[in-house]
N, C-alpha and C. Protein backbone atom coordinates (compact mmCIF):
# COMPACT_ATOMS: atom_id res chain seq x y z
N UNK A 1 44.36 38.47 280.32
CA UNK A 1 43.42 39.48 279.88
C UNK A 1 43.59 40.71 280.73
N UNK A 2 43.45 41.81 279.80
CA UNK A 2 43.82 43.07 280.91
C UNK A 2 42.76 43.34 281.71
N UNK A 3 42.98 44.34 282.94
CA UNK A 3 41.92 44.94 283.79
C UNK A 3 40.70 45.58 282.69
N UNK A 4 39.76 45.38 283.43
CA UNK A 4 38.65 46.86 282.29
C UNK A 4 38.60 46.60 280.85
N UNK A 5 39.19 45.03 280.65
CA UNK A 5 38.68 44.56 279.43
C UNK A 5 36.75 44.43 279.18
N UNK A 6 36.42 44.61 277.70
CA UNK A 6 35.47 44.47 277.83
C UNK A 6 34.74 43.12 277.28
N UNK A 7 36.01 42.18 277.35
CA UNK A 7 36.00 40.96 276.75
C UNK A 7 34.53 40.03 278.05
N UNK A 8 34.03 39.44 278.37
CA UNK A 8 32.90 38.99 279.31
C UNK A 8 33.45 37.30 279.55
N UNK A 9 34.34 37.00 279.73
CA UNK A 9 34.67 35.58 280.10
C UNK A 9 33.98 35.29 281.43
N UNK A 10 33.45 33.69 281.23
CA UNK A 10 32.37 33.23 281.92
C UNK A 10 33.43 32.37 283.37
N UNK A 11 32.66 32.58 284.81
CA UNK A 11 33.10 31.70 285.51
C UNK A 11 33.87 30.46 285.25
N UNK A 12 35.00 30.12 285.50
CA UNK A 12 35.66 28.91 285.33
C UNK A 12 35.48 28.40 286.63
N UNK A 13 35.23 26.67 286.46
CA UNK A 13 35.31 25.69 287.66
C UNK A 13 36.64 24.90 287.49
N UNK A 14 37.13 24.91 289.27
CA UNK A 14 38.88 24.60 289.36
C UNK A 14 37.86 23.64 290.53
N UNK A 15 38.01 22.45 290.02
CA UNK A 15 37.68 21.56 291.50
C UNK A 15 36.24 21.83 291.94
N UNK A 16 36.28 21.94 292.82
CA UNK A 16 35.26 21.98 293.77
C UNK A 16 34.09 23.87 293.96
N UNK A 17 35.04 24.61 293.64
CA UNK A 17 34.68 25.57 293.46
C UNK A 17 34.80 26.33 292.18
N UNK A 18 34.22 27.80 291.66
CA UNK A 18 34.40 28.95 291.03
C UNK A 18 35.90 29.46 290.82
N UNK A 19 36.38 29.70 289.75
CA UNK A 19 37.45 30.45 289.84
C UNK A 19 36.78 31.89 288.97
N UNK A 20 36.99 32.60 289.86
CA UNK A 20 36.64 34.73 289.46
C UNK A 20 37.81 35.24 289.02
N UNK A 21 37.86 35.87 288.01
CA UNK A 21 39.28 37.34 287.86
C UNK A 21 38.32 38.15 288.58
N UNK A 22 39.42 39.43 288.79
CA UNK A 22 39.36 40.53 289.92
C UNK A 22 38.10 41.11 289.13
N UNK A 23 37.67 41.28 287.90
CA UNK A 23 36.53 42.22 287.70
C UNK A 23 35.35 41.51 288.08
N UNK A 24 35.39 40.49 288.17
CA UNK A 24 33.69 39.64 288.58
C UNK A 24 33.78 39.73 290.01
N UNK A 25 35.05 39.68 290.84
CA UNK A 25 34.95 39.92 292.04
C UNK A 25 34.30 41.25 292.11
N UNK A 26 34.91 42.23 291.85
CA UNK A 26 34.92 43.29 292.08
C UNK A 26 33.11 43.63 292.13
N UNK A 27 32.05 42.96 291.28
CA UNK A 27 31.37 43.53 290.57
C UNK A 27 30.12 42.35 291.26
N UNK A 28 30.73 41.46 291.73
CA UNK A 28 29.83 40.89 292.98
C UNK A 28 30.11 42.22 293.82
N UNK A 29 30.80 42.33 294.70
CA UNK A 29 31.11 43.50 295.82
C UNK A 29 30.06 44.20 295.34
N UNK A 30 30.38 44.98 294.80
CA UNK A 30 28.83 45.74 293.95
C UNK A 30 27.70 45.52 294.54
N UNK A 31 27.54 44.20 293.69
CA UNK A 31 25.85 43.81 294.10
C UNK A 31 25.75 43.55 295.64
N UNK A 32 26.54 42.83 296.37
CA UNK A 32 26.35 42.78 297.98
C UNK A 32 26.02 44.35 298.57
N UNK A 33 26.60 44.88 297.90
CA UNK A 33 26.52 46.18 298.69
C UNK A 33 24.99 47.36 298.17
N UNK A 34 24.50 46.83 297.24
CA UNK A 34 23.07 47.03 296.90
C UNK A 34 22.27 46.36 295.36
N UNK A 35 22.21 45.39 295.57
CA UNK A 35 21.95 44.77 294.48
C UNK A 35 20.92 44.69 293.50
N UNK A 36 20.68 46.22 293.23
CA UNK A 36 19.59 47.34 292.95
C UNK A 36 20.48 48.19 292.02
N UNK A 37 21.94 48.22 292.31
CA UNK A 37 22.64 49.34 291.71
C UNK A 37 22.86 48.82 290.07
N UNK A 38 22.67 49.79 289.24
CA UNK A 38 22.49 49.67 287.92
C UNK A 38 23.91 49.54 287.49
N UNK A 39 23.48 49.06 286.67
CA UNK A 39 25.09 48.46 285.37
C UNK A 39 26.00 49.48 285.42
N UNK A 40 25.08 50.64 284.37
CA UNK A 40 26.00 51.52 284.30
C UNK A 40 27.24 52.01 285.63
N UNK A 41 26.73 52.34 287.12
CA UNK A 41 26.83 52.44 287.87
C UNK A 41 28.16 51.38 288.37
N UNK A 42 27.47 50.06 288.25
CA UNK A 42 28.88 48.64 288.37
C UNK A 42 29.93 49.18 287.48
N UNK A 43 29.84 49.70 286.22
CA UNK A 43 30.38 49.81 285.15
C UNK A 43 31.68 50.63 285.44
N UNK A 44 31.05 51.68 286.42
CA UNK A 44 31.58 52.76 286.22
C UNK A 44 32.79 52.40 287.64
N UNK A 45 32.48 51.72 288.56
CA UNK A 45 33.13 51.81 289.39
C UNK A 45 33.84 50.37 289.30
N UNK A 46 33.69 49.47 288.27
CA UNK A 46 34.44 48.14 287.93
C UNK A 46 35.74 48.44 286.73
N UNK A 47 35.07 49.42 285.89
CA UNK A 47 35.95 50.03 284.70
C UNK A 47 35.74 49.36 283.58
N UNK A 48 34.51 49.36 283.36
CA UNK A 48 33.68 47.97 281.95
C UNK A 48 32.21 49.19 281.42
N UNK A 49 32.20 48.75 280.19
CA UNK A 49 30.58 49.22 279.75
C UNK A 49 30.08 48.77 280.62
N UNK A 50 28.66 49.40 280.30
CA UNK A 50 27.16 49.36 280.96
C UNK A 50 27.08 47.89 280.49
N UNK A 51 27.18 47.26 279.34
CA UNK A 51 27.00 46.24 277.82
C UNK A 51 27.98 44.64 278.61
N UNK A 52 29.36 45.32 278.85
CA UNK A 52 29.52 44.54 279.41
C UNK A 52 29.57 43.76 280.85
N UNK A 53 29.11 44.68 281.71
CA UNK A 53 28.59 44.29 283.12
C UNK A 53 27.62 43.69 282.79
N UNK A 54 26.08 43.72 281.94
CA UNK A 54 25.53 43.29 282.07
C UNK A 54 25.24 41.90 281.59
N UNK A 55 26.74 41.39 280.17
CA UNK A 55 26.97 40.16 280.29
C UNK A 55 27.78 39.43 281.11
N UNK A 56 28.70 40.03 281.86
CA UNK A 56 29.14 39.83 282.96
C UNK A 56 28.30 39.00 284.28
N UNK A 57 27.28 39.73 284.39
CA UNK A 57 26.05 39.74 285.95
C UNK A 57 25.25 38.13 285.33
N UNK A 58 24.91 38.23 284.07
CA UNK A 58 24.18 37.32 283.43
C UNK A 58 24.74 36.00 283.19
N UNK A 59 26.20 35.95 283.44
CA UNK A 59 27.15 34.56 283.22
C UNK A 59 26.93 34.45 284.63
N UNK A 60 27.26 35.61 285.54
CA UNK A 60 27.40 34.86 287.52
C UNK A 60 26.24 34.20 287.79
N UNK A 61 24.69 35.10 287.08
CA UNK A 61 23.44 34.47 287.53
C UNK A 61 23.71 33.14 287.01
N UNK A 62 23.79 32.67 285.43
CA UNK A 62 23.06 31.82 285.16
C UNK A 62 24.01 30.57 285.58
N UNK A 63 25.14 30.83 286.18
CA UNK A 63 26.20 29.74 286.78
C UNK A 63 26.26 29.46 288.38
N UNK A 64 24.97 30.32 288.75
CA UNK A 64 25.02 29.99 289.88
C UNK A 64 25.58 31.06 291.05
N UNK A 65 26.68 32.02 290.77
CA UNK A 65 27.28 32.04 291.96
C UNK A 65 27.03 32.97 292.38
N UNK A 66 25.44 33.74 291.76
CA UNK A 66 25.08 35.09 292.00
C UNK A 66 23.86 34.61 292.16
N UNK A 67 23.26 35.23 292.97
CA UNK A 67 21.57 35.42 293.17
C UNK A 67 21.37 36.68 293.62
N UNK A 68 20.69 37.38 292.88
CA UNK A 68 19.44 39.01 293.27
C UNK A 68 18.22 38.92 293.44
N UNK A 69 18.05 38.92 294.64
CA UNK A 69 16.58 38.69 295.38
C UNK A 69 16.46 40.00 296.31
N UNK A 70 15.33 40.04 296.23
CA UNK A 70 14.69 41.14 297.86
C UNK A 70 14.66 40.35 298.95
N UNK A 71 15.36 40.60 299.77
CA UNK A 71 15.55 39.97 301.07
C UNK A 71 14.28 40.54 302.57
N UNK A 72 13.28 39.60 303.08
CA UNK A 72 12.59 40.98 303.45
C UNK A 72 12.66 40.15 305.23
N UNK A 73 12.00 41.26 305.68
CA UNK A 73 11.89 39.92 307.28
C UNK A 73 10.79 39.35 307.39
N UNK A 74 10.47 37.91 307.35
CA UNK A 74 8.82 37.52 307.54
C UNK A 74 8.08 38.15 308.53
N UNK A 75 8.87 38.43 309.68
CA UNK A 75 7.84 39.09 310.81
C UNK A 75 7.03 40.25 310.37
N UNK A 76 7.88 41.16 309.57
CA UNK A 76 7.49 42.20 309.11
C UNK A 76 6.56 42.22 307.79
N UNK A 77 6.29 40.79 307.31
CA UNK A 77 5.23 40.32 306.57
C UNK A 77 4.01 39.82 307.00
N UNK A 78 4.14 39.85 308.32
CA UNK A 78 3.16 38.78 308.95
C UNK A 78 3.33 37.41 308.98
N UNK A 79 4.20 37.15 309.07
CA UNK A 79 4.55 35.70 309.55
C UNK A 79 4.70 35.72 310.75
N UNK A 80 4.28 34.93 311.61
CA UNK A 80 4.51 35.26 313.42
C UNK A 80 5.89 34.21 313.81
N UNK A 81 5.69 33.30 313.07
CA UNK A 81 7.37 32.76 313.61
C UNK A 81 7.97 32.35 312.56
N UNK A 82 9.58 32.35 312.96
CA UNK A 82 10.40 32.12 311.87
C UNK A 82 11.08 30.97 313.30
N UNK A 83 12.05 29.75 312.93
CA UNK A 83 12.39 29.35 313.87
C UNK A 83 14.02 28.32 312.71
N UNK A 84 14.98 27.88 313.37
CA UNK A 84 16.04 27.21 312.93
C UNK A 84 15.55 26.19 313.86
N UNK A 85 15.34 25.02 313.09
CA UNK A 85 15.35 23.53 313.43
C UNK A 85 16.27 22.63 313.33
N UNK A 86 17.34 22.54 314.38
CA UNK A 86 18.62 21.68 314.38
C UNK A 86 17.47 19.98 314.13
N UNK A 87 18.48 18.96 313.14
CA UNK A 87 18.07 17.91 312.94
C UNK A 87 19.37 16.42 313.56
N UNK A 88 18.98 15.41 313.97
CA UNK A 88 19.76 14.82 314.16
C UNK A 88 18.88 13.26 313.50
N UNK A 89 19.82 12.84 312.75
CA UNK A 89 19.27 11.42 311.69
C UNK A 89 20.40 10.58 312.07
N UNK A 90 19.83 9.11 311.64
CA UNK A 90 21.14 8.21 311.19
C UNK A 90 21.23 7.63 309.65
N UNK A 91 20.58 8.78 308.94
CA UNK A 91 20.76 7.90 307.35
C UNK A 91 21.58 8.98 306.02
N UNK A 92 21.38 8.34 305.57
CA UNK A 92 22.04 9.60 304.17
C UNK A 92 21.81 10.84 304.55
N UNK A 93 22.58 11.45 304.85
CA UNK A 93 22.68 13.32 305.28
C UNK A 93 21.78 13.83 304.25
N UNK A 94 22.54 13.43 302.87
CA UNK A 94 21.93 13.87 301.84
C UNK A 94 20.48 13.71 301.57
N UNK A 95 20.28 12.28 301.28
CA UNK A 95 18.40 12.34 301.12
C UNK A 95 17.91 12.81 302.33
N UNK A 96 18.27 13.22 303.36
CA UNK A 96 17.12 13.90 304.37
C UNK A 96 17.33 15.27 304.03
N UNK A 97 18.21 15.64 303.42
CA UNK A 97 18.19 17.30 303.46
C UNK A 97 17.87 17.30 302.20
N UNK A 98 17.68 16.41 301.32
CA UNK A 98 16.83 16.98 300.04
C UNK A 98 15.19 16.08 300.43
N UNK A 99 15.11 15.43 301.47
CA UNK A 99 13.49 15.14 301.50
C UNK A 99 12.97 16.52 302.57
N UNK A 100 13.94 16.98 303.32
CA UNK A 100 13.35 18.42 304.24
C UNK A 100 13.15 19.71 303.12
N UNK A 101 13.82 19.76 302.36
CA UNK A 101 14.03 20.72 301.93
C UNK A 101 12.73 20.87 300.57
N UNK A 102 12.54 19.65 300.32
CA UNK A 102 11.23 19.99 299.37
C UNK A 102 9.97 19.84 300.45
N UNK A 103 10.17 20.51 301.65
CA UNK A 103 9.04 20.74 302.44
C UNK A 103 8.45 22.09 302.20
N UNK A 104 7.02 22.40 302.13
CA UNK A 104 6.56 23.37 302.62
C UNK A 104 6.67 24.19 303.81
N UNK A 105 7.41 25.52 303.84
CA UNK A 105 7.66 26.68 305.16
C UNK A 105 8.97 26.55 305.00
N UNK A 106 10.08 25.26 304.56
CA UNK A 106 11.39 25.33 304.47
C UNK A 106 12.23 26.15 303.95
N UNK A 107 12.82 27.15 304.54
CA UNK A 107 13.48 28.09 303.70
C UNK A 107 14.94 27.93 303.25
N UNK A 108 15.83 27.21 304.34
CA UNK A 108 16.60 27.27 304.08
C UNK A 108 17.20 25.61 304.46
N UNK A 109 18.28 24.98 304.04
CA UNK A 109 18.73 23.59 304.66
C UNK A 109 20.25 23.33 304.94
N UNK A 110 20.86 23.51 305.99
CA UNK A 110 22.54 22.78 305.45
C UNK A 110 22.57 21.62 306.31
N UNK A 111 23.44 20.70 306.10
CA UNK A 111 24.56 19.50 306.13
C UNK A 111 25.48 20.23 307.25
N UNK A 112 25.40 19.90 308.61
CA UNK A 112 25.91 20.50 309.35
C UNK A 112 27.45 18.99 310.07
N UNK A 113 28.26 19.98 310.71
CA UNK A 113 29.56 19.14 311.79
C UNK A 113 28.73 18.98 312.94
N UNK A 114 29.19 18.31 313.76
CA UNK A 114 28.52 18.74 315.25
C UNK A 114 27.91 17.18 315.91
N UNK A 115 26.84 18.43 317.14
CA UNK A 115 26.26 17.33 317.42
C UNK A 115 25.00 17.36 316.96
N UNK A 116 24.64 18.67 315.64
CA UNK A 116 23.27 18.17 314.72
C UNK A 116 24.11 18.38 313.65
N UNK A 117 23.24 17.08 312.95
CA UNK A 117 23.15 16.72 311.35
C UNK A 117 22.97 17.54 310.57
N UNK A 118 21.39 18.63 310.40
CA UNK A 118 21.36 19.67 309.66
C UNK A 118 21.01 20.76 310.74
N UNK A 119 20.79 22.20 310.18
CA UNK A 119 20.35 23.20 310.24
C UNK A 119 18.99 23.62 309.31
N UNK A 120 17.52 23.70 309.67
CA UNK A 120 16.44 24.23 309.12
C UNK A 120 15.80 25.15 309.35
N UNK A 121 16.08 26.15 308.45
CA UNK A 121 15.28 27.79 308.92
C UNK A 121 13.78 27.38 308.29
N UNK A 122 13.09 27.46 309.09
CA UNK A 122 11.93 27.53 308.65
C UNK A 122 10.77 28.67 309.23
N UNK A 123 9.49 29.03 307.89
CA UNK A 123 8.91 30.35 308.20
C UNK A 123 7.43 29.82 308.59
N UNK A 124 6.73 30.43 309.29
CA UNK A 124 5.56 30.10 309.45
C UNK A 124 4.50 31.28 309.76
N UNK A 125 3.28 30.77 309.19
CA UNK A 125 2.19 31.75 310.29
C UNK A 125 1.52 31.74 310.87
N UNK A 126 1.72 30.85 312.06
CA UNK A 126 1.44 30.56 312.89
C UNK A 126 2.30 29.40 313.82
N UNK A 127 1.66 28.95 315.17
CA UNK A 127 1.94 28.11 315.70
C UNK A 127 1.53 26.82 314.98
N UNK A 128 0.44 27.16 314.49
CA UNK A 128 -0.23 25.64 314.15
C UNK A 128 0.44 25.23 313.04
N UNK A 129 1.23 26.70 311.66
CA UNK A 129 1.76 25.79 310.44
C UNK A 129 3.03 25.21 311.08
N UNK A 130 3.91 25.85 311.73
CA UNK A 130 4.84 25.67 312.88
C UNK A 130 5.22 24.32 312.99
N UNK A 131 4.23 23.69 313.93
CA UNK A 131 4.01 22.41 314.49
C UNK A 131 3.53 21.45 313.02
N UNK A 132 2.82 21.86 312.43
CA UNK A 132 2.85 21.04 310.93
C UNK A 132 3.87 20.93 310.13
N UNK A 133 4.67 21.56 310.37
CA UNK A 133 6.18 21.75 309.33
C UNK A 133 7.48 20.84 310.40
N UNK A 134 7.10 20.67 311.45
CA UNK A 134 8.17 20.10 312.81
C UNK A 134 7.57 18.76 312.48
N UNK A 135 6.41 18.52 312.24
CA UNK A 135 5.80 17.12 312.46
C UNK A 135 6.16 16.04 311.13
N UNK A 136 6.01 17.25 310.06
CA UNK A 136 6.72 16.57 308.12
C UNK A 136 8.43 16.37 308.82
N UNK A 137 8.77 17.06 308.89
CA UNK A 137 10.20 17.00 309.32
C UNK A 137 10.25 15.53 310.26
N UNK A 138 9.94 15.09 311.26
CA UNK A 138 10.01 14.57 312.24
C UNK A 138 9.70 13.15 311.56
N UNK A 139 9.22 12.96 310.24
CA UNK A 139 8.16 12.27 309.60
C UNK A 139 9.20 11.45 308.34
N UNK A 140 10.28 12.23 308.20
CA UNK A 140 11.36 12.24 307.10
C UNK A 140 12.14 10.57 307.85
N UNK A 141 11.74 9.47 307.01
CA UNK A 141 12.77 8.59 307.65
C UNK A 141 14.00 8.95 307.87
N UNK A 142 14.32 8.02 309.28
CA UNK A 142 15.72 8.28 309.34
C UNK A 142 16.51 9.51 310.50
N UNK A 143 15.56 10.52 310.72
CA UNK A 143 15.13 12.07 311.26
C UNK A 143 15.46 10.83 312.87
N UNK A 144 15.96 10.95 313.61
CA UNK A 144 15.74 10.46 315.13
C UNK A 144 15.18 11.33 316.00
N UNK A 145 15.82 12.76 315.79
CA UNK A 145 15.26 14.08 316.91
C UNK A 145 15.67 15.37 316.36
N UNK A 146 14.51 16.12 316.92
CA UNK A 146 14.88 17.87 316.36
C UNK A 146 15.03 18.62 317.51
N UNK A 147 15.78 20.07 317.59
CA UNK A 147 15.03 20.56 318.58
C UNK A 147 15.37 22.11 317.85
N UNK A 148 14.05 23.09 318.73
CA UNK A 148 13.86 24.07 317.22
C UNK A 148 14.53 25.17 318.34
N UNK A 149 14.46 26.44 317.34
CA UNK A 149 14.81 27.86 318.07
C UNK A 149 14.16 28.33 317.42
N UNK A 150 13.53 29.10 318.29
CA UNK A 150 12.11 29.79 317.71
C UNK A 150 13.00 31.53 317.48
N UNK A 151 12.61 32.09 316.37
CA UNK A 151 13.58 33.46 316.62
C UNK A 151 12.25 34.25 317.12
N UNK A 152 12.90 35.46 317.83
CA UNK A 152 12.21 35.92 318.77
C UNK A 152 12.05 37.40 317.81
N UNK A 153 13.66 38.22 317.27
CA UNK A 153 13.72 38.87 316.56
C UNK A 153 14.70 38.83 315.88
N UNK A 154 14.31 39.39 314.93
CA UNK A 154 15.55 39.73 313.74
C UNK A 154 16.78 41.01 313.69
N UNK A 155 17.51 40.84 314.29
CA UNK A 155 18.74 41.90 314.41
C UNK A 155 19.80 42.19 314.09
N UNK A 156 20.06 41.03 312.52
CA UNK A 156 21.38 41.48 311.57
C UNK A 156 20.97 40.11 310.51
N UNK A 157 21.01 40.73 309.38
CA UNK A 157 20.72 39.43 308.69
C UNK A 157 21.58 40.24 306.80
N UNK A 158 22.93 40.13 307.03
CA UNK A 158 23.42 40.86 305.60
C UNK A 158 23.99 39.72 304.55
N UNK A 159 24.86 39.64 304.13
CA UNK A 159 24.90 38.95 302.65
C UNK A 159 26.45 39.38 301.95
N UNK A 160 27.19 40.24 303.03
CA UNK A 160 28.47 40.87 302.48
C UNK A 160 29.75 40.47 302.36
N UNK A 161 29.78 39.38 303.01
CA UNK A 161 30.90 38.48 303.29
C UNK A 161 32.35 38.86 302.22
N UNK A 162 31.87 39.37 300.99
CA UNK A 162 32.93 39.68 299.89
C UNK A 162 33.36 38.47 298.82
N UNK A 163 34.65 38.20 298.70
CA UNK A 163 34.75 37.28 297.64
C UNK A 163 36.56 36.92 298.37
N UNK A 164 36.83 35.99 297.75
CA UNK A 164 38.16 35.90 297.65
C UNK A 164 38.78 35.56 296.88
């Protein structure tokens, strides 16, 4: 298919991952770089209609490999702590990071190498939801020990990594 076709072919899966042609790359780049910027705009600097970027954006969302959210800082919401809770278990990686992860304050969860099991960003407002969200966690069979990092501040947090 040529460049600046306005044909909209949907993500293909090769294995384990996404396979992109250069215009869906291109047109993620886009959105990392303000994901606010209008079609036309993608359009213009991808080499596609307004029409077809926007079935383009609508195959990445609904397959997953795109998300457009407002990214904000909790502190700056009033949340007083945000903290990453390293986890160390001896049972299914998996069911503990899908029993942490349907926790309340849990924002984020991975399946970590190392010498912890997972990684848990979690938000709070206060000390007290804090210690209530460490204690569900702690509570998760299987969980042996945590130990948290409380963030103090927020001083780079982007999303640009690109594509390959």
């Amino acid at each position: 298919m040529a460049e600046g076709s306005e044909s909209t072919p949907g993500p293909r899966r090769n294995g384990g991952g996404v396979v992109l042609d250069d215009t869906a790359k291109r047109i993620i780049e886009q959105l990392q770089q303000d994901g606010r910027r209008s079609y036309a705009a993608i359009g213009k600097a991808v080499g596609l209609s307004e029409a077809a970027v926007r079935q383009r954006v609508q195959r990445l969302l609904e397959s997953g490999v795109v998300q457009v959210v407002g990214v904000t800082d909790p502190m700056m919401l009033g949340f007083k702590r945000q903290a990453m809770i390293g986890v160390r278990c001896n049972g299914d990686l998996n069911a503990v990071a899908d029993a942490i992860a349907d926790l309340d304050g849990v924002e984020y969860v991975v399946i970590t190498a190392g010498s912890l099991d997972l990684l848990v960003e979690v938000v709070a407002e206060d000390d007290d939801q804090l210690l209530k969200i460490l204690s569900h966690i702690r509570a998760v069979p299987t969980v042996t020990s945590t130990e948290t990092f409380l963030y103090l501040k927020l001083r780079k947090q982007t999303y640009a990594w690109g594509t390959r």
